[in-house]
Protein backbone atom coordinates (compact mmCIF):
# COMPACT_ATOMS: atom_id res chain seq x y z
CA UNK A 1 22.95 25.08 15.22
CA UNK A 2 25.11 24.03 12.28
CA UNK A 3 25.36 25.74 9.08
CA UNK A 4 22.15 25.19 6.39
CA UNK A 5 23.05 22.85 3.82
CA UNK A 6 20.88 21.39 0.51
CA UNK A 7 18.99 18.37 1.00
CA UNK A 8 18.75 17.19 -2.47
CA UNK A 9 15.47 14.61 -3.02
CA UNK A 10 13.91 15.51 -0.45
CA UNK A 11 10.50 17.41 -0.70
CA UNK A 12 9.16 19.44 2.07
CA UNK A 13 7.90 22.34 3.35
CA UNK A 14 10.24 24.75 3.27
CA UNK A 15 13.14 25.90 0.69
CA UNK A 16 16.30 23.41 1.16
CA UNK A 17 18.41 27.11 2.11
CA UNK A 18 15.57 27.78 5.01
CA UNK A 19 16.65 24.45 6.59
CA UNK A 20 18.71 24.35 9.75
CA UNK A 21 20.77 20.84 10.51
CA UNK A 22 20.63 19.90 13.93
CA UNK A 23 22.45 17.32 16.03
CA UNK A 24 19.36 15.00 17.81
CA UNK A 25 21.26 15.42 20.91
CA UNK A 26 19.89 19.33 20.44
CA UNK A 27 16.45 19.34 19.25
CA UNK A 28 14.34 20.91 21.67
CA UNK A 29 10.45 20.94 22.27
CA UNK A 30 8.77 22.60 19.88
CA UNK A 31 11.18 22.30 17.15
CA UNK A 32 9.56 21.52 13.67
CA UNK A 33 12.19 18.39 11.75
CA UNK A 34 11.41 19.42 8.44
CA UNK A 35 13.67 16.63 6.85
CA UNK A 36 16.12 14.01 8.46
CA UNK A 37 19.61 12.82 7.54
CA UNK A 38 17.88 9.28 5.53
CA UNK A 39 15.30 9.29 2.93
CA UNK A 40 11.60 9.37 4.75
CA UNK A 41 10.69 5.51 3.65
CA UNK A 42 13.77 4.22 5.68
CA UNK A 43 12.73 5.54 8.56
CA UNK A 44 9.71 4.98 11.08
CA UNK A 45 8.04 8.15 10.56
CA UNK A 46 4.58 8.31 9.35
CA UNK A 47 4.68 11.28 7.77
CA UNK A 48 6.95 14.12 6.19
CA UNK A 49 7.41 16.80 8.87
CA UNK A 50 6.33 16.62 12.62
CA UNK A 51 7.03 18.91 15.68
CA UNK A 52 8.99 17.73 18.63
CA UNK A 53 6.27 17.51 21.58
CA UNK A 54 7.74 15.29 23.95
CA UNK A 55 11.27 14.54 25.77
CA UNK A 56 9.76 11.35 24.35
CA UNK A 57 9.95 12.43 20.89
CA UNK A 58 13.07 13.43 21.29
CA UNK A 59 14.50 9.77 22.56
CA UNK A 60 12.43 8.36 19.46
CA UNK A 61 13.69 10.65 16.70
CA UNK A 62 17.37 9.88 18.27
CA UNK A 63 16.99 6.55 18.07
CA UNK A 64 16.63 6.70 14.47
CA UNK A 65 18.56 9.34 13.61
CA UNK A 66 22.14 11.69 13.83
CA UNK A 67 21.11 14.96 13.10
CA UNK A 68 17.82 16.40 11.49
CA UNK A 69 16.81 19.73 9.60
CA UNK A 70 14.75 21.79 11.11
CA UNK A 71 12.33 24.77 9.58
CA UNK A 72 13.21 27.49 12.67
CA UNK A 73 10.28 29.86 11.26
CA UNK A 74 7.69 26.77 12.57
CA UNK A 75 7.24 27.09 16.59
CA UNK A 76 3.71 27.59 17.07
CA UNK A 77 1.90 24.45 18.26
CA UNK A 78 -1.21 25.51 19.29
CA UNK A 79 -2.59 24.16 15.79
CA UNK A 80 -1.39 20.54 16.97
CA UNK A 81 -3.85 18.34 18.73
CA UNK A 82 -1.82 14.78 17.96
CA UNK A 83 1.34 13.06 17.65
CA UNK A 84 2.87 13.53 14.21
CA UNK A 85 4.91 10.38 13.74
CA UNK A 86 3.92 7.21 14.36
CA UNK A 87 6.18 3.99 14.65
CA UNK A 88 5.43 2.04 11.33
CA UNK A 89 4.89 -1.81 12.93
CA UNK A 90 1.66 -1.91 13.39
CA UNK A 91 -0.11 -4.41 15.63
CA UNK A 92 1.80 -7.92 16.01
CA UNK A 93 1.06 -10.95 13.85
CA UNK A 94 -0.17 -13.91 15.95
CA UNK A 95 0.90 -16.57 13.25
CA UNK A 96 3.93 -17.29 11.77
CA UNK A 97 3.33 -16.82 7.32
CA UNK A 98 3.74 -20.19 6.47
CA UNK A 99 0.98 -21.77 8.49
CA UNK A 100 -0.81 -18.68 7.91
CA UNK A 101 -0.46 -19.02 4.02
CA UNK A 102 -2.05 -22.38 4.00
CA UNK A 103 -5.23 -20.96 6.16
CA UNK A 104 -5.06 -17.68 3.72
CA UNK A 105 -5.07 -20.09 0.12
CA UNK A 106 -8.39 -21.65 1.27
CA UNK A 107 -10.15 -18.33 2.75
CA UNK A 108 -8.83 -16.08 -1.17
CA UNK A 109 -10.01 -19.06 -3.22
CA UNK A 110 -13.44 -19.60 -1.49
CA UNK A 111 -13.78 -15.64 -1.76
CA UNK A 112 -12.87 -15.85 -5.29
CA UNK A 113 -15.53 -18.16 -6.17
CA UNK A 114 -17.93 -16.09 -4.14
CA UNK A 115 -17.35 -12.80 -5.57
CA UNK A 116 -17.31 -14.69 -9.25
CA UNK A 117 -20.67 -15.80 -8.72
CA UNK A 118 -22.11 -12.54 -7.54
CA UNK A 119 -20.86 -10.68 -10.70
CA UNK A 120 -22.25 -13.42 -12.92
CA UNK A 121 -25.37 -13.25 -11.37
CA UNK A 122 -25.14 -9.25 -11.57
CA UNK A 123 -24.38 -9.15 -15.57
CA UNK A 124 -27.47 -11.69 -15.95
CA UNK A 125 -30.24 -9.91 -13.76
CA UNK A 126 -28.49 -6.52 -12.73
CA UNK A 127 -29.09 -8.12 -8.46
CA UNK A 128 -25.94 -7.62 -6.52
CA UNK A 129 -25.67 -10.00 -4.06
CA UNK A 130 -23.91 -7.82 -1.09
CA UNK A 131 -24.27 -9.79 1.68
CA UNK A 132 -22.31 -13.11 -0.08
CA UNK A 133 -19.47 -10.18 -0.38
CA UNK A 134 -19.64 -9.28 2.70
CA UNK A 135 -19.34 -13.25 3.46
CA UNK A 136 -16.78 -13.89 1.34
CA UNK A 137 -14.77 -10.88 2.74
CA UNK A 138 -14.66 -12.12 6.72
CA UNK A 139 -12.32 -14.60 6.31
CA UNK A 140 -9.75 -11.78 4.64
CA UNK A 141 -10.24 -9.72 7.04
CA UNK A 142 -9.37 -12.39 10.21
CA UNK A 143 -6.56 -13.49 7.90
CA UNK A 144 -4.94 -9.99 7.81
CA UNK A 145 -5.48 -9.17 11.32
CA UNK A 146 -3.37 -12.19 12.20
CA UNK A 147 -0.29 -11.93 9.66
CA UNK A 148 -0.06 -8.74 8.11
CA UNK A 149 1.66 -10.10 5.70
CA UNK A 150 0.53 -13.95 4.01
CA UNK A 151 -2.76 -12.49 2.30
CA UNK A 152 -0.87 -9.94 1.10
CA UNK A 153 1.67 -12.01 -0.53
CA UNK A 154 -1.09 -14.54 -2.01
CA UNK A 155 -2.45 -11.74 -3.78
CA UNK A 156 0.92 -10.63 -5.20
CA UNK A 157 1.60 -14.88 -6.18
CA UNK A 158 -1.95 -15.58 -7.72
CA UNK A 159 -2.14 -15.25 -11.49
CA UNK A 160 -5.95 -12.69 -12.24
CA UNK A 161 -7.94 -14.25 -14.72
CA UNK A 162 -11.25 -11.78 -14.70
CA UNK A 163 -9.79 -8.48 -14.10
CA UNK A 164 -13.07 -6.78 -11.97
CA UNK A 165 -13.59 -9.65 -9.63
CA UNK A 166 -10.37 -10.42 -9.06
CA UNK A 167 -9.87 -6.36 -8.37
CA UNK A 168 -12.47 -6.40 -6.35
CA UNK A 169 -10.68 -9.26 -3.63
CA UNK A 170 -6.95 -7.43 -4.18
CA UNK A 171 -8.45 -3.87 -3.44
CA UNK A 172 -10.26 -4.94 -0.47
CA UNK A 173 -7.28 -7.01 0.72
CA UNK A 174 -4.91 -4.07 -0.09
CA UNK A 175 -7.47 -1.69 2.20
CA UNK A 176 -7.82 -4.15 4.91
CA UNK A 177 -3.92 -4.18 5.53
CA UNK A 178 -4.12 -0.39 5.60
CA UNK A 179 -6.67 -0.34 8.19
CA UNK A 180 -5.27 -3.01 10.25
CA UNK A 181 -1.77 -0.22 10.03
CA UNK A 182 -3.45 2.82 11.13
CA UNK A 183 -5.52 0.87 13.52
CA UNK A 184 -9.06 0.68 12.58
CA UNK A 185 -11.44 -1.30 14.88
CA UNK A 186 -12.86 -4.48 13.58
CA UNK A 187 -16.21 -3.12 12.72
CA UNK A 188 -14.58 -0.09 10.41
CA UNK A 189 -12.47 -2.86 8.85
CA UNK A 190 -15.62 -4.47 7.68
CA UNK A 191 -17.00 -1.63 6.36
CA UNK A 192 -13.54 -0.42 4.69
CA UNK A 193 -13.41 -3.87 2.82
CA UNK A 194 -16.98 -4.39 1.55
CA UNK A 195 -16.87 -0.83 0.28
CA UNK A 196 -13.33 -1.52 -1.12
CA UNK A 197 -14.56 -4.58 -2.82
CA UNK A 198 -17.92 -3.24 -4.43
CA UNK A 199 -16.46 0.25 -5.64
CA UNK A 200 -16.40 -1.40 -9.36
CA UNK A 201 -19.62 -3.02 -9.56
CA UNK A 202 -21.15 -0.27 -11.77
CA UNK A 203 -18.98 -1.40 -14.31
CA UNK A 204 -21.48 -4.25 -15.10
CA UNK A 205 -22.61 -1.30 -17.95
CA UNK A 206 -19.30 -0.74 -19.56
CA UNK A 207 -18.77 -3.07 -22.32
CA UNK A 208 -15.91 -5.26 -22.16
CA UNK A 209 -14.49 -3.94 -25.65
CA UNK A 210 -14.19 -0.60 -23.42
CA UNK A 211 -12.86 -2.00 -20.96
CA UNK A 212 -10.39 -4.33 -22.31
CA UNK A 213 -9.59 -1.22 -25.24
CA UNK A 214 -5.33 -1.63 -25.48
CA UNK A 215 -5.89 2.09 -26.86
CA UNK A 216 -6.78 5.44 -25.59
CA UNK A 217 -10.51 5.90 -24.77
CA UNK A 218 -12.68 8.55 -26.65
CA UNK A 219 -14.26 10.82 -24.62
CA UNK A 220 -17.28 9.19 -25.24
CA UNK A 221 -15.60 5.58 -23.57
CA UNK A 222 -14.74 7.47 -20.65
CA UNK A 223 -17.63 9.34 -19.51
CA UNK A 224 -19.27 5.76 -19.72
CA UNK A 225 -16.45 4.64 -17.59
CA UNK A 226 -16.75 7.30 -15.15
CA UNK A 227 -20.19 6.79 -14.99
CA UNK A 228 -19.58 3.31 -13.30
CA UNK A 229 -19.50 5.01 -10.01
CA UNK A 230 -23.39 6.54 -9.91
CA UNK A 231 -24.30 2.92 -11.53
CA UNK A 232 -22.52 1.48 -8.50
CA UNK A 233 -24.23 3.72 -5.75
CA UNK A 234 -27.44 2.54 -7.12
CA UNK A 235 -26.99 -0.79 -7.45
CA UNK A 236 -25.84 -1.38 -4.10
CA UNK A 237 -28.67 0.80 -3.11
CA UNK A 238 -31.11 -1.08 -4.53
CA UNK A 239 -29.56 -4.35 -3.01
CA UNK A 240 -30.41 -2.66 0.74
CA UNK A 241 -29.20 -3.40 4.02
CA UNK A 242 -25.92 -1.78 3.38
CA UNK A 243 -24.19 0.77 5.79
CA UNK A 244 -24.11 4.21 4.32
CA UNK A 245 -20.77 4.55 4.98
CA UNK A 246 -20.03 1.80 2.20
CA UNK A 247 -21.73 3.16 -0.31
CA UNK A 248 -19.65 6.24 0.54
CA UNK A 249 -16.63 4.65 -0.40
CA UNK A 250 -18.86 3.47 -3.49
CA UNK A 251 -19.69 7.57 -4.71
CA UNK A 252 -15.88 8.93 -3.53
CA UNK A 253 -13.34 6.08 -4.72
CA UNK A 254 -12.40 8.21 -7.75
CA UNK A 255 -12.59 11.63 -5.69
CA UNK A 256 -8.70 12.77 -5.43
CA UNK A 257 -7.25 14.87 -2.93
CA UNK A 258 -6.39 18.25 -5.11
CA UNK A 259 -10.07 18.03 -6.40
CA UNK A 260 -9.34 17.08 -9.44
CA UNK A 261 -11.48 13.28 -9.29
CA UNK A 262 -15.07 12.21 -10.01
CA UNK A 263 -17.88 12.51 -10.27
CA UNK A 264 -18.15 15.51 -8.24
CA UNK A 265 -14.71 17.15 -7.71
CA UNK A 266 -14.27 16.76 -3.76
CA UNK A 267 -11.35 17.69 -2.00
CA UNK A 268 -9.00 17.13 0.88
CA UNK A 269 -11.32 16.45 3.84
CA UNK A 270 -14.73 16.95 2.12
CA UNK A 271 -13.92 13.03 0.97
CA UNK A 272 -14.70 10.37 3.44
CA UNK A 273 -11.44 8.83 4.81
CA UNK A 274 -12.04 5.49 4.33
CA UNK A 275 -12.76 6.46 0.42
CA UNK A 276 -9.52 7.76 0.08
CA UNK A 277 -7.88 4.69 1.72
CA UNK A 278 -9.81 2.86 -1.18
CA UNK A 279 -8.94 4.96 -3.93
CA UNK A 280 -5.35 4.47 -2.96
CA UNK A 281 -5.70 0.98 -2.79
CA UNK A 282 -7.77 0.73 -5.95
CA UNK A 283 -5.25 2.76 -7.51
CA UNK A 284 -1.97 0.56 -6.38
CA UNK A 285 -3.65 -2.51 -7.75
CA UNK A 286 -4.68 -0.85 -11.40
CA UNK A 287 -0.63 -0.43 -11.35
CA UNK A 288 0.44 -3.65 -10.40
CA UNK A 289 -1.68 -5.42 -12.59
CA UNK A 290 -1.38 -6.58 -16.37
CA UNK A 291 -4.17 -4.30 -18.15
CA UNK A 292 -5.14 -4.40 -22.37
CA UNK A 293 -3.38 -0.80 -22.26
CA UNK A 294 -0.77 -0.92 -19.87
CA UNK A 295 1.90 -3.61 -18.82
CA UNK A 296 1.94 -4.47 -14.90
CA UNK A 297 4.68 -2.69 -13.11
CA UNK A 298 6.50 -3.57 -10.14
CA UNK A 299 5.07 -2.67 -6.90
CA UNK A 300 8.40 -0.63 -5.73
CA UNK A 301 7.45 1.46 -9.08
CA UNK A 302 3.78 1.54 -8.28
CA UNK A 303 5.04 2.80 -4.60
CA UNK A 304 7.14 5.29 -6.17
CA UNK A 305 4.49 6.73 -8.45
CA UNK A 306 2.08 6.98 -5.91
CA UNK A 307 4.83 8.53 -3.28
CA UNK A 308 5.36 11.19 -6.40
CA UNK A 309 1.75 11.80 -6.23
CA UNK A 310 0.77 12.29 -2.40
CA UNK A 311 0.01 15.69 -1.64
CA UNK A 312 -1.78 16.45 -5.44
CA UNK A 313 -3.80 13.27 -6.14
CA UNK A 314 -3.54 11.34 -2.69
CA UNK A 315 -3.64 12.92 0.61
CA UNK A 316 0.21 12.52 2.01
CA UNK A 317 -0.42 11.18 5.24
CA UNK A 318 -2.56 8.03 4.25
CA UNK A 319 0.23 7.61 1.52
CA UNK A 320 3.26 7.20 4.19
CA UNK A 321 0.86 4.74 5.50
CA UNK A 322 0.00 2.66 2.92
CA UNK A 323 3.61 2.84 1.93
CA UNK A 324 4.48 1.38 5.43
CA UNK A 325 1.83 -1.14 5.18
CA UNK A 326 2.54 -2.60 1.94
CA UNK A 327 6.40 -2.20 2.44
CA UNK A 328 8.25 -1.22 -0.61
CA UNK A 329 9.16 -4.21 -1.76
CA UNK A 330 6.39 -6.39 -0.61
CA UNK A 331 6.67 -10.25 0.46
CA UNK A 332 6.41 -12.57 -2.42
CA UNK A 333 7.90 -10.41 -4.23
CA UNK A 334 11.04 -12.03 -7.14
CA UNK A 335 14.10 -9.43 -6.55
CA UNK A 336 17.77 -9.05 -7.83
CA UNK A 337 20.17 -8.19 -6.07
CA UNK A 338 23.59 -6.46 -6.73
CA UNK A 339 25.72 -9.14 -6.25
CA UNK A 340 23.55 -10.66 -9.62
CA UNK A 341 21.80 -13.50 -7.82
CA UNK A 342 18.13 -13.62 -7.58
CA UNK A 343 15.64 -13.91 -3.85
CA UNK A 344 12.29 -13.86 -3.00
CA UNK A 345 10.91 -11.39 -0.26
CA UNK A 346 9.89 -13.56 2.88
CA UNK A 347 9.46 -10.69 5.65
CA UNK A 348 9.45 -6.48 6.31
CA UNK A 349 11.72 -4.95 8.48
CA UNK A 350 9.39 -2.12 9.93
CA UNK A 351 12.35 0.52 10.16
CA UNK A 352 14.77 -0.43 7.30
CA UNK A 353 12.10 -0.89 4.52
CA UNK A 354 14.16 -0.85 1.75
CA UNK A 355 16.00 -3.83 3.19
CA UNK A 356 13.93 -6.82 3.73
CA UNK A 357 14.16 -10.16 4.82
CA UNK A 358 14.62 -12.49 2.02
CA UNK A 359 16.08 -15.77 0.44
CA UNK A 360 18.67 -16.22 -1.98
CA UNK A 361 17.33 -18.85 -4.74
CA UNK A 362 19.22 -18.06 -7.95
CA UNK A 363 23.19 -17.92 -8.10
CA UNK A 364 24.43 -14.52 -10.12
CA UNK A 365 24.06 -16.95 -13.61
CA UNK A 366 20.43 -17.48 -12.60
CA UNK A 367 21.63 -21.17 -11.80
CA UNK A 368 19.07 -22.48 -8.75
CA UNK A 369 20.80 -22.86 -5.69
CA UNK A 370 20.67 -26.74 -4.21
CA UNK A 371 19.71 -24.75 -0.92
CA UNK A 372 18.33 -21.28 -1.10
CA UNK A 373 20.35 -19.02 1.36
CA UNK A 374 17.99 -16.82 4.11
CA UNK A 375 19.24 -13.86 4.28
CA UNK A 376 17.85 -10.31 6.21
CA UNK A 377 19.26 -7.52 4.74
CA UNK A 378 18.88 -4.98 7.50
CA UNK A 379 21.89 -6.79 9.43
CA UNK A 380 24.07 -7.19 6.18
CA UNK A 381 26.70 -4.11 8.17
CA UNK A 382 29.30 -7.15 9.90
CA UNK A 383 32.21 -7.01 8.24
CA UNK A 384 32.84 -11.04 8.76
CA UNK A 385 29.36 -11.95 6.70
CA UNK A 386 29.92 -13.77 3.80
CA UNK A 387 26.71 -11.77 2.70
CA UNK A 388 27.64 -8.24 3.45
CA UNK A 389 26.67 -5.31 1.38
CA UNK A 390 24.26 -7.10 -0.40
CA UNK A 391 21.48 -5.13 -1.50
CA UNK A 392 18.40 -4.86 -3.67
CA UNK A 393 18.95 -3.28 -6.95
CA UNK A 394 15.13 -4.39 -8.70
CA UNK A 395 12.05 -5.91 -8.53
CA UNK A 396 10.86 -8.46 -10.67
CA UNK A 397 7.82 -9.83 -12.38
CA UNK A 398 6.27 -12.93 -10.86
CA UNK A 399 7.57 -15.66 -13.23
CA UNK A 400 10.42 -14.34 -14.34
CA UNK A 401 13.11 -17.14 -14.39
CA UNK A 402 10.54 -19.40 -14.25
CA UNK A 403 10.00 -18.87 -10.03
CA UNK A 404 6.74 -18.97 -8.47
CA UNK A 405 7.17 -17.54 -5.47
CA UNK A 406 4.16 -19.67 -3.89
CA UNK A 407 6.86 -22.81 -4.18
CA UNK A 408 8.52 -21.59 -1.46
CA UNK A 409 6.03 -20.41 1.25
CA UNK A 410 3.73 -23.40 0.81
């Protein structure tokens, strides 16, 4: 083995001097890659740390990789029972996003109209409606399962009017692409979603001064916030016919993974799993979305903070995933580049996700181009492109410049 040397940025699991770097051509079975030679959300890997099982996993790890650093204190195995990486593409779309776009705009805005109705029915006579949800929600759900990505990037393109209902859609759209990543079967999907998209009907009790407050909340506000969660569990109760295991994701959405969530402080595995790929989800949209108290950030930053958080508030491995199945810098997304000029995101690269595939639309004076350029930044390496080294230095809010990103899908 080479000489140790410091890894800075990258967290793990052992001290940066405890690390060992390793040529790929010899890691051995057994061998635990505590870090690799690229930040984690460049490469394929699921999650931060994995042993070497398989000649297999040796071929795959080479693949993506020169050398790796490996914690030579971790060589017992007997604790691990499945694969520790995963490749980060997912099942195939069957549709190409532009025709799939045009199916998606009808399904979101008949779901929208939907859910709207339910909640205005459930402020007047306190009856949710679960089934027209449920309804509302199928559609979504076939949409995502064949292009990952068009619902997705109608979400990020539609303007929210009523923050809760429109939550409610974006959440359960946001959880049904991270199901569809880690593979959930078609039935768990449905019950991921409804519970995704009901997780904030309790709010019906919180006034909307409270909730629209641009200020801190008293304690007072917030215990009637938090309280939204036992008001949800027995509202959908009382509507009936509703699989336990939604209502689950109902009572745990706000449960965290260090124990430090609510109502009743669960941790790690004591919360349902498909209540922490809500929360996550819930969480990610509260970020990207204009609030009375906080501006909307970029998803990239929303990504980051919740990447910063994995491990204390969200469990780590269903973070990697989420990160992989959003993509950092999702399509439909406005970004600038280095070279000044302005695209929009049109695909993911699965292994290079910081370099997507996207289309030039604004010169470097923000001057629309007569013809946008397409452009996919993982092959920007030949040195006779015309469009080499170009690169993404930010993400920008939908509108800035005056681009709707919708323009130029539809």
């Amino acid at each position: 083995m080479n000489a140790t040397k410091p890894l800075k940025g990258r967290k793990t699991h052992a001290s940066d001097s405890e690390l060992a770097e390793v040529p790929v051509g010899l890691l051995k079975i057994g061998m635990y890659v505590a870090a690799v030679d690229k930040p984690w959300l460049e490469t394929p890997f699921a999650v931060q740390g994995f042993f070497v099982e398989t000649e297999e996993d040796i071929d795959y790890v080479a693949a993506h990789c020169q050398h790796v650093y490996v914690d030579p204190r971790r060589v017992d195995r007997r604790e691990l029972n499945t694969r520790r990486y995963a490749p980060s593409t997912g099942p195939r779309n069957t549709t190409s996003l532009k025709s799939e776009l045009r199916r998606a705009t009808v399904d979101y805005e008949s779901a929208s109209v939907a859910v709207e109705k339910v909640f205005t029915q459930l402020k007047k006579n306190r009856h949710l409606d679960a089934g027209a949800i449920e309804s509302a929600l199928t559609p979504l759900i076939q949409s995502v399962l064949r292009n990952s990505e068009a619902m997705a990037a109608l979400i990020r393109m539609k303007q929210k009017n009523d923050y809760i209902h429109s939550h409610c859609i974006s959440t359960a759209v946001w959880s049904i692409l991270l199901g569809r990543h880690v593979g959930l079967d078609n039935d768990e999907l449905k019950v991921l979603a409804l519970g995704a998209a009901m997780i904030d009907v309790g709010m019906v009790n919180v006034p909307n001064h409270i909730i629209n407050k641009p200020g801190p909340l008293t304690a007072k506000e917030f215990k009637l916030v938090k309280s939204h969660v036992k008001t949800g569990v027995r509202l959908v109760e009382e509507a009936g016919t509703v699989n336990h295991r939604v209502i689950e994701i109902i009572a745990c959405h706000h449960e965290r993974h260090s124990g430090s969530g609510y109502p009743n402080g669960l941790a790690g595995a004591d919360i349902p799993l498909t209540a922490r790929m809500a929360g996550i989800a819930d969480s990610y949209d509260a970020m990207i979305t204009q609030r009375p108290y906080a501006s909307a950030r970029s998803s990239f930053d929303a990504i980051q903070e919740l990447t910063a958080l994995k491990g204390s508030l969200f469990h780590p491995d269903i973070t990697e995933a989420f990160t992989q199945a959003i993509g950092i810098f999702p399509t439909g997304s406005i970004v600038e580049l280095n070279s000044g000029e302005v695209g929009i995101v049109v695909g993911q690269n699965s292994v290079r996700r910081l370099k997507p595939q996207i289309i030039v639309v604004l010169d470097k004076n923000k001057v629309p181009y007569k013809r946008f350029i397409t452009c996919d930044l993982q092959y920007q390496s030949d040195p006779d492109d015309p469009l080499r080294n170009l690169r993404i230095t930010k993400e920008l809010q939908p509108g800035t410049y005056g681009l709707d990103a919708q323009n130029y899908f539809l």
